[in-house]
C-alpha atoms as a PDB file:
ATOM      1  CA  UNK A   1       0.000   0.000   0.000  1.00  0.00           C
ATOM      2  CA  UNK A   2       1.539   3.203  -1.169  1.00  0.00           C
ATOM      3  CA  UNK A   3       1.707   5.337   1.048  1.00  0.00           C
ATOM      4  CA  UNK A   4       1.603   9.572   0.231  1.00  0.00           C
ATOM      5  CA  UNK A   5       3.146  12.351   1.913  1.00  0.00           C
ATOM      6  CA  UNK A   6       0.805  15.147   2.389  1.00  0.00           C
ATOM      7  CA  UNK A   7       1.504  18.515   0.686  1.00  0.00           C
ATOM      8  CA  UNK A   8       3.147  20.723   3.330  1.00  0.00           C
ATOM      9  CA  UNK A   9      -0.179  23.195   3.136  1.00  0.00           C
ATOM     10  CA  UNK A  10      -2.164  19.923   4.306  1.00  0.00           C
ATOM     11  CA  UNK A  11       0.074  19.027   7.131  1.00  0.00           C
ATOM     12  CA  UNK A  12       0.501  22.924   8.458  1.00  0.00           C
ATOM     13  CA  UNK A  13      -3.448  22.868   8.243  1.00  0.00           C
ATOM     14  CA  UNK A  14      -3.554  20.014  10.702  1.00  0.00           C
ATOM     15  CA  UNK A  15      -1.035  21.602  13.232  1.00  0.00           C
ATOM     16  CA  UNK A  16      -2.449  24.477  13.258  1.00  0.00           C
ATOM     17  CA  UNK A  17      -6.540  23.406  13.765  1.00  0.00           C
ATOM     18  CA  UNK A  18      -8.113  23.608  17.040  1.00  0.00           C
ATOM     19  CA  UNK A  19     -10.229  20.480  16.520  1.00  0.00           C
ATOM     20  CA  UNK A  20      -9.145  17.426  18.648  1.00  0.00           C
ATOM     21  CA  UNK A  21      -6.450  15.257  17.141  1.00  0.00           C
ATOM     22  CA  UNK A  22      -4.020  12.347  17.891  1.00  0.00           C
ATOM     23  CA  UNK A  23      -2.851  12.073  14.478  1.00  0.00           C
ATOM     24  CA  UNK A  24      -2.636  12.072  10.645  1.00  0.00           C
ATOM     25  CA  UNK A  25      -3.458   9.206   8.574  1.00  0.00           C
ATOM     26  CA  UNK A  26      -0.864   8.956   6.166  1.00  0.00           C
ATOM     27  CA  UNK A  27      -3.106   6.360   3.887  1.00  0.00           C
ATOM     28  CA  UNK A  28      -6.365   9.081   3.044  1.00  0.00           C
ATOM     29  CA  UNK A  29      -4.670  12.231   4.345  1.00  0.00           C
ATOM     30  CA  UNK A  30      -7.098  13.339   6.496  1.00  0.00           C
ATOM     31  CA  UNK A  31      -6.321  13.586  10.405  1.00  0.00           C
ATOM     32  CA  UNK A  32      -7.131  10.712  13.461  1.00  0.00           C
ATOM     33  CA  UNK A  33      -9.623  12.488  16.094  1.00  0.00           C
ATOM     34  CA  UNK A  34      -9.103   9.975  18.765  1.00  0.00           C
ATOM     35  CA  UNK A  35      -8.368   6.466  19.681  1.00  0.00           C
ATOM     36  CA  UNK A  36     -11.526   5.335  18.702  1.00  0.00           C
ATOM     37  CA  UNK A  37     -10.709   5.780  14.726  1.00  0.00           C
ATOM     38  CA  UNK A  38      -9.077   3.427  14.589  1.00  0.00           C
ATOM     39  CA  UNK A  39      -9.636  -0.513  13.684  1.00  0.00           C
ATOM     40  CA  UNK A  40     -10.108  -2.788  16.703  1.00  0.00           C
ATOM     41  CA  UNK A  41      -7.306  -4.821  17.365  1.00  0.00           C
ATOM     42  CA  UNK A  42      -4.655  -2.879  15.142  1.00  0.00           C
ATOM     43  CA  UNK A  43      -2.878   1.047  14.957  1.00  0.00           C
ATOM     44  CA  UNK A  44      -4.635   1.395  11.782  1.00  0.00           C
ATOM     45  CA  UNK A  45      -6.905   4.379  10.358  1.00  0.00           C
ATOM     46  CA  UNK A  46     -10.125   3.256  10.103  1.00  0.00           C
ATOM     47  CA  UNK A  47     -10.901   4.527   6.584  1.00  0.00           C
ATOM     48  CA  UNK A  48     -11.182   2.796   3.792  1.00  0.00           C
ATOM     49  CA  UNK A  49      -7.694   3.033   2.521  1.00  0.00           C
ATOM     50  CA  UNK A  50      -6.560   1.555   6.283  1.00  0.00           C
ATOM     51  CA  UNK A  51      -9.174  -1.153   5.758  1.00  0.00           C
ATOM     52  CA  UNK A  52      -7.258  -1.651   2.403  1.00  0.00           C
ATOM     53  CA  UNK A  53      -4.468  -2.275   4.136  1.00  0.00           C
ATOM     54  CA  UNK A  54      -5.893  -4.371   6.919  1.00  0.00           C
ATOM     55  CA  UNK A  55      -7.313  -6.460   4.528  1.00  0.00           C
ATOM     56  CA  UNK A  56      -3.387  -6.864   2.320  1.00  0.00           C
ATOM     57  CA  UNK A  57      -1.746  -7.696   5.593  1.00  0.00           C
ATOM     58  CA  UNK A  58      -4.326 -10.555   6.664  1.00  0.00           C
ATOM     59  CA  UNK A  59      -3.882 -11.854   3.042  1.00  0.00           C
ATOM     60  CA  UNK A  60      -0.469 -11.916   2.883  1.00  0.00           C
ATOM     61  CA  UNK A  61      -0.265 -13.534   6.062  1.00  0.00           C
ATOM     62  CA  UNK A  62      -2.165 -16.548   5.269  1.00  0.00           C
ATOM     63  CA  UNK A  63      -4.878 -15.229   7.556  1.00  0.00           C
ATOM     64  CA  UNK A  64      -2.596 -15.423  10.436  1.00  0.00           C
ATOM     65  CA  UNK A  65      -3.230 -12.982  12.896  1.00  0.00           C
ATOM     66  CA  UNK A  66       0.288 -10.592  13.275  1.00  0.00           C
ATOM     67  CA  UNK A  67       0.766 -11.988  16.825  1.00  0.00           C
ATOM     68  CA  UNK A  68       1.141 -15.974  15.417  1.00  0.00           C
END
């Protein structure tokens, strides 16, 4: 999964908003409000580019979970 750096106008946007924020998702560019963005079980934007890539890992894996 490719991932993109945001333009620097996109990224100073982010730093500088007042809206709550723990991060920037680095797969659809848009920022992480809180812990509960993310997909159970994983550090992983829950968006549908991080479901994407959710969905690569577990098939690359064999269906193994990344703890086996």
């Amino acid at each position: 999964m490719p991932l993109e750096m945001p333009d620097e106008e996109m990224l100073q946007k982010w730093a500088e908003s007042t809206e709550p924020g723990i991060g920037f998702c680095f797969l659809c560019g848009h920022s992480i409000a809180s812990e509960e963005d993310f997909i159970p079980g994983t550090s992983t934007h829950n968006c549908p580019e991080g479901r994407a890539f959710e969905t690569m890992i577990a098939s690359e894996l064999g269906g193994q979970s990344a703890d086996e």
